[in-house]
Protein backbone atom coordinates (compact mmCIF):
# COMPACT_ATOMS: atom_id res chain seq x y z
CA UNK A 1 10.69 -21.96 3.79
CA UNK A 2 8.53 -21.44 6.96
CA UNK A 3 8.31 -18.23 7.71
CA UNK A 4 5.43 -16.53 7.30
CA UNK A 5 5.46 -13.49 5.06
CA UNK A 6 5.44 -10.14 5.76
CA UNK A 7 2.96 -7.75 3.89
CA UNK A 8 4.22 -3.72 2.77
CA UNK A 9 1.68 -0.79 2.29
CA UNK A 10 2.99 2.16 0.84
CA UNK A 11 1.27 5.08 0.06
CA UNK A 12 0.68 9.05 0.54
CA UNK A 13 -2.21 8.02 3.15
CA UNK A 14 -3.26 11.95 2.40
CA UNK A 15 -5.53 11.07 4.62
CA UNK A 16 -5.27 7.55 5.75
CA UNK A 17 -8.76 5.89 5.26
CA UNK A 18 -10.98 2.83 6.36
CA UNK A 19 -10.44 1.29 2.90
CA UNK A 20 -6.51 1.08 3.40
CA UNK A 21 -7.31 -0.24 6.74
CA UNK A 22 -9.82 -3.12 5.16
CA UNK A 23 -7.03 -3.78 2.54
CA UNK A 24 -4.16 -4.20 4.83
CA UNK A 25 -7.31 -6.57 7.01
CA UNK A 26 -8.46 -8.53 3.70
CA UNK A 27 -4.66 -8.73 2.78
CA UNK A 28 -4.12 -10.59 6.44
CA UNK A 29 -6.73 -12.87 6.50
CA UNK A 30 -6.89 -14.00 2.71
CA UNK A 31 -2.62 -14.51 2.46
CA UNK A 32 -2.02 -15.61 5.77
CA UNK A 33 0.57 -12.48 6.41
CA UNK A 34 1.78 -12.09 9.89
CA UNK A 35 2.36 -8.45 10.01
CA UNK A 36 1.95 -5.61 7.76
CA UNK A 37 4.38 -2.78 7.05
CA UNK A 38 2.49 0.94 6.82
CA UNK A 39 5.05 2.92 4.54
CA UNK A 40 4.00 6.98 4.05
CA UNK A 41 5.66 8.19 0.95
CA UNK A 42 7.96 10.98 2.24
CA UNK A 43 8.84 12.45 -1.36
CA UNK A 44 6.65 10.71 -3.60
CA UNK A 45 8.04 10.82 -7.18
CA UNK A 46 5.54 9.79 -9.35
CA UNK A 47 2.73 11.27 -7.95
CA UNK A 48 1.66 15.33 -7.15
CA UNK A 49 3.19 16.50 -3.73
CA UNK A 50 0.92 15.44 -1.03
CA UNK A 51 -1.25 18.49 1.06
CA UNK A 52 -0.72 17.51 4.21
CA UNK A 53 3.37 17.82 4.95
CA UNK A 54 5.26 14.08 5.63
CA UNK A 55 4.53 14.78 9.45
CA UNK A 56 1.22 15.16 9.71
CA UNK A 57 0.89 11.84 7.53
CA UNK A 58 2.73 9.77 9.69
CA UNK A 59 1.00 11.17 12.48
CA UNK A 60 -1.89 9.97 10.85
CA UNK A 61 -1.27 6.65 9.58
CA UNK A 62 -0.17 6.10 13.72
CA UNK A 63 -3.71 7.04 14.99
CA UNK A 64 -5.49 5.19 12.64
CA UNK A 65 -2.82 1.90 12.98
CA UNK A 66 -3.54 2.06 17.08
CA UNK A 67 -5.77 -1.01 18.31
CA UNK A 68 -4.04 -3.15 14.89
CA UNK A 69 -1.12 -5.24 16.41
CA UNK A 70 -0.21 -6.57 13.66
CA UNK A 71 -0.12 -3.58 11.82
CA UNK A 72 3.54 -1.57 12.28
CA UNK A 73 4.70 1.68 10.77
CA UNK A 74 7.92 2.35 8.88
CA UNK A 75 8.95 5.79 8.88
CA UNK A 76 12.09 5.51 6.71
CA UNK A 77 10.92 7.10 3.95
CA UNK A 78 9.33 9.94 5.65
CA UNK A 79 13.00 10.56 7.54
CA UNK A 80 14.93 10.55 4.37
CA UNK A 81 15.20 13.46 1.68
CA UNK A 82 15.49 11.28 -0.90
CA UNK A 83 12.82 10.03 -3.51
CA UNK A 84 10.18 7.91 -2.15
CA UNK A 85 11.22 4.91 -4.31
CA UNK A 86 9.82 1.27 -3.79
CA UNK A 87 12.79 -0.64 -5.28
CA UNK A 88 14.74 1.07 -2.59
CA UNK A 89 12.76 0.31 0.49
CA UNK A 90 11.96 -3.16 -0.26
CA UNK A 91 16.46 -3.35 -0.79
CA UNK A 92 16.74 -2.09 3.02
CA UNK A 93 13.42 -4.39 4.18
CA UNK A 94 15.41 -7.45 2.26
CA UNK A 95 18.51 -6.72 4.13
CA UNK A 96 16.68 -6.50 7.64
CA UNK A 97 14.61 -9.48 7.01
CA UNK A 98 16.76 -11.88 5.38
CA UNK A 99 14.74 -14.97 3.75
CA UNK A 100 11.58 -13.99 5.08
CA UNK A 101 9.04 -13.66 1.82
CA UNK A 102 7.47 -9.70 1.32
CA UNK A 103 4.88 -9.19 -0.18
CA UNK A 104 4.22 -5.83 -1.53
CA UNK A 105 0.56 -4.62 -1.49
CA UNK A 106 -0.47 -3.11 -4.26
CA UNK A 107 -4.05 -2.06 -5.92
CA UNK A 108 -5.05 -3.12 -9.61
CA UNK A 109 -4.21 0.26 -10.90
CA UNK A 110 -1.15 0.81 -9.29
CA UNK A 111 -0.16 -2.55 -10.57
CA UNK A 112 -1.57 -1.68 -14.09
CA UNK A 113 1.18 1.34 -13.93
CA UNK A 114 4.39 -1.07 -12.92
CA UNK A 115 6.18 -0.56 -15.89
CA UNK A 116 6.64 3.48 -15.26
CA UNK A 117 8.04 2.24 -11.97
CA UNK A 118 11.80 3.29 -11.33
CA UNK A 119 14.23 -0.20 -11.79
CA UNK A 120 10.36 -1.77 -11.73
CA UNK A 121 11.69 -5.44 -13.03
CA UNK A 122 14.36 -5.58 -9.54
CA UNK A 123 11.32 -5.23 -7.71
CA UNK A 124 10.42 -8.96 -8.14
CA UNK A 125 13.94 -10.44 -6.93
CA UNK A 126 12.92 -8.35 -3.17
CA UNK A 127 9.21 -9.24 -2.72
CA UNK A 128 5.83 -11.08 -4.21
CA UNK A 129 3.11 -8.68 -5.88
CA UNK A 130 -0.30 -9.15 -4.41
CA UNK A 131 -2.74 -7.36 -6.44
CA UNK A 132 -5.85 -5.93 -4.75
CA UNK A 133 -9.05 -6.97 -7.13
CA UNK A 134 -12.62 -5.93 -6.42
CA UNK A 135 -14.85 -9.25 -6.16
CA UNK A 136 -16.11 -9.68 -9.39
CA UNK A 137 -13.45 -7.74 -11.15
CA UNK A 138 -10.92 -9.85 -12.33
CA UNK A 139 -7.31 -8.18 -13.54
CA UNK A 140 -7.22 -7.60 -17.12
CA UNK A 141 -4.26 -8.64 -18.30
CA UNK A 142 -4.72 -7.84 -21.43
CA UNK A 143 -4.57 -4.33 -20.73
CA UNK A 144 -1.18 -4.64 -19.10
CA UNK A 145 1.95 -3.04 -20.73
CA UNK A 146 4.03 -5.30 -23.11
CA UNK A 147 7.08 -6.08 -20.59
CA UNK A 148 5.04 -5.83 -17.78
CA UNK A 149 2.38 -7.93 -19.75
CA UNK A 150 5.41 -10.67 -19.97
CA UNK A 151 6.38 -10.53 -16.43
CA UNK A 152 2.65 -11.11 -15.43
CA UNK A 153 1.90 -13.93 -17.39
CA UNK A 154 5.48 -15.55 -16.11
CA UNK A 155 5.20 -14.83 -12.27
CA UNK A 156 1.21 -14.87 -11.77
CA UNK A 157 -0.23 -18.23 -9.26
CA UNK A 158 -3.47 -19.15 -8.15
CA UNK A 159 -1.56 -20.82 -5.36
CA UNK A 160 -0.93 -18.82 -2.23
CA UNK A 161 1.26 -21.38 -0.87
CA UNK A 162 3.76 -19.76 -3.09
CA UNK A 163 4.42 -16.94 -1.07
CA UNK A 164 5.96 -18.86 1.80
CA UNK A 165 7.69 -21.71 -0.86
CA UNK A 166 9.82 -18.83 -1.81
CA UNK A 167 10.97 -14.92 -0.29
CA UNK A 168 10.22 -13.12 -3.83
CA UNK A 169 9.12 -13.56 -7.21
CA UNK A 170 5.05 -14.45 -7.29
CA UNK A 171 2.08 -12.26 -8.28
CA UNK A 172 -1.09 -13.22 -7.27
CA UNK A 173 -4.70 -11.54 -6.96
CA UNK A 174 -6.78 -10.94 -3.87
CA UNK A 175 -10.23 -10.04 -3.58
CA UNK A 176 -11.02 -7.20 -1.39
CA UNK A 177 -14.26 -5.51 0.71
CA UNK A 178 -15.17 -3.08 -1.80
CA UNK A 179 -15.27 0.12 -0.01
CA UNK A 180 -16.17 3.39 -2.68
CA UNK A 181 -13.53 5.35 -0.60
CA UNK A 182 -10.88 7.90 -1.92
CA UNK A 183 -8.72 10.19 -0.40
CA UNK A 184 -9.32 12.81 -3.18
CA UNK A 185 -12.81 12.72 -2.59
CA UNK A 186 -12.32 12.72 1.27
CA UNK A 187 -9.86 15.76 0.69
CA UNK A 188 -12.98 17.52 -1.57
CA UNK A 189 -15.41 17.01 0.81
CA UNK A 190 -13.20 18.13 3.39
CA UNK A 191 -12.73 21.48 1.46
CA UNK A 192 -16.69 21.62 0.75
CA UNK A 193 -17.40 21.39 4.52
CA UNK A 194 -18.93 17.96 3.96
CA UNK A 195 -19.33 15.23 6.68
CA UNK A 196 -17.40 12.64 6.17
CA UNK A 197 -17.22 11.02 9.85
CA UNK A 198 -17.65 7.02 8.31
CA UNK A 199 -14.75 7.37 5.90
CA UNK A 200 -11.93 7.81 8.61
CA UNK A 201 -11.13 6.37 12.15
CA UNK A 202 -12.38 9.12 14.64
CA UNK A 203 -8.61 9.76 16.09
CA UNK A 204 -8.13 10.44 12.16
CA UNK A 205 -10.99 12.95 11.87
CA UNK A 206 -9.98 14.44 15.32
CA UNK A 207 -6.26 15.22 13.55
CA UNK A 208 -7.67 16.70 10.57
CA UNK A 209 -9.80 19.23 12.22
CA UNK A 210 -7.15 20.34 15.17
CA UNK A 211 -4.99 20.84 12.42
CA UNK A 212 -7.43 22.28 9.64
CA UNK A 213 -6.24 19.88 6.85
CA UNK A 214 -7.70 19.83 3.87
CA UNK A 215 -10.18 23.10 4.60
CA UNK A 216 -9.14 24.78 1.22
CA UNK A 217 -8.74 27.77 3.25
């Protein structure tokens, strides 16, 4: 197999952040992915319902994604009603992309929280698991969930060459610019009244106050 992968983002991005934006950058440059998909949740299941509406999200994640070629939006999940639910995106992105490998993004603790996943174990037949790690910080594995604990220990390389040998089926670690960024701390010091000007692009900033998000008024 030659092609080279694909990488997919998902999130809330309540707001989109420079940390996703190093991520999605480390993930590039360390795995050798040609492009990565931005997915905003639409109707996030497992998580609370995001502040700013599915819209203004999107709208986000655009501004911040300008100037980033190879960084593209997907706006499927925004446009549907239905729950935001990974196994189900990454079964459209498999049928639109054939062969080509996919590698979904994910951070240690998302990753650490797998197993709660709905139809979690389908999710390695569509795409490879690359696990965002702090330098320093290795994954405990240990602290995994029995099944998911299995399916780490059975999938897991050292070997990035593995996510172009084959379209699905790898997990591997990456090591990431540690950035102490949050978007529940950018949201609180939004709603304190608190500068926060070097945690977001400036078009991102520029969004948030036109539109008073996040003012806790």
């Amino acid at each position: 197999m030659t092609e080279q992968p694909i990488g997919i983002l998902g999130g809330t991005f309540d707001p989109v952040h420079r940390a996703h934006l190093q991520l999605a950058e480390d993930a590039c440059a360390n795995l050798g992915l040609v492009q990565v998909l931005w997915i905003p949740a639409g109707n996030p299941p497992h998580r609370d319902r995001p502040q700013a509406s599915a819209e203004q999200r999107l709208a986000m994640v655009a501004l911040a994604l300008n100037g980033y070629p190879q960084f593209t939006i997907d706006d499927s999940e925004v446009r549907s009603s239905a729950p935001s639910y990974t196994v189900a995106t990454l079964q459209r992105l498999r049928a639109i992309h054939g062969a080509r490998p996919l590698v979904l993004l994910l951070g240690a603790d998302a990753f650490h929280g797998l197993s709660k996943w709905h139809r979690w174990r389908e999710l390695f037949a569509l795409a490879h698991i690359a696990i965002a790690t702090r330098p320093g910080y290795a994954l405990d594995a240990q602290a995994l969930d029995g099944k998911l604990h299995e399916e780490y220990l059975r999938r897991r390389s050292g070997d990035y060459s593995c996510l172009t040998a084959q379209a699905a089926g790898c997990i591997i670690t990456f090591a990431i610019t540690p950035l102490d960024i949050s978007a529940s701390a950018i949201r609180a010091r939004l709603a304190a009244g608190q500068e926060i000007q070097d945690l977001l692009p400036k078009p991102v900033l520029d969004y948030i106050a036109n539109n008073h998000l996040y003012s806790g008024h």
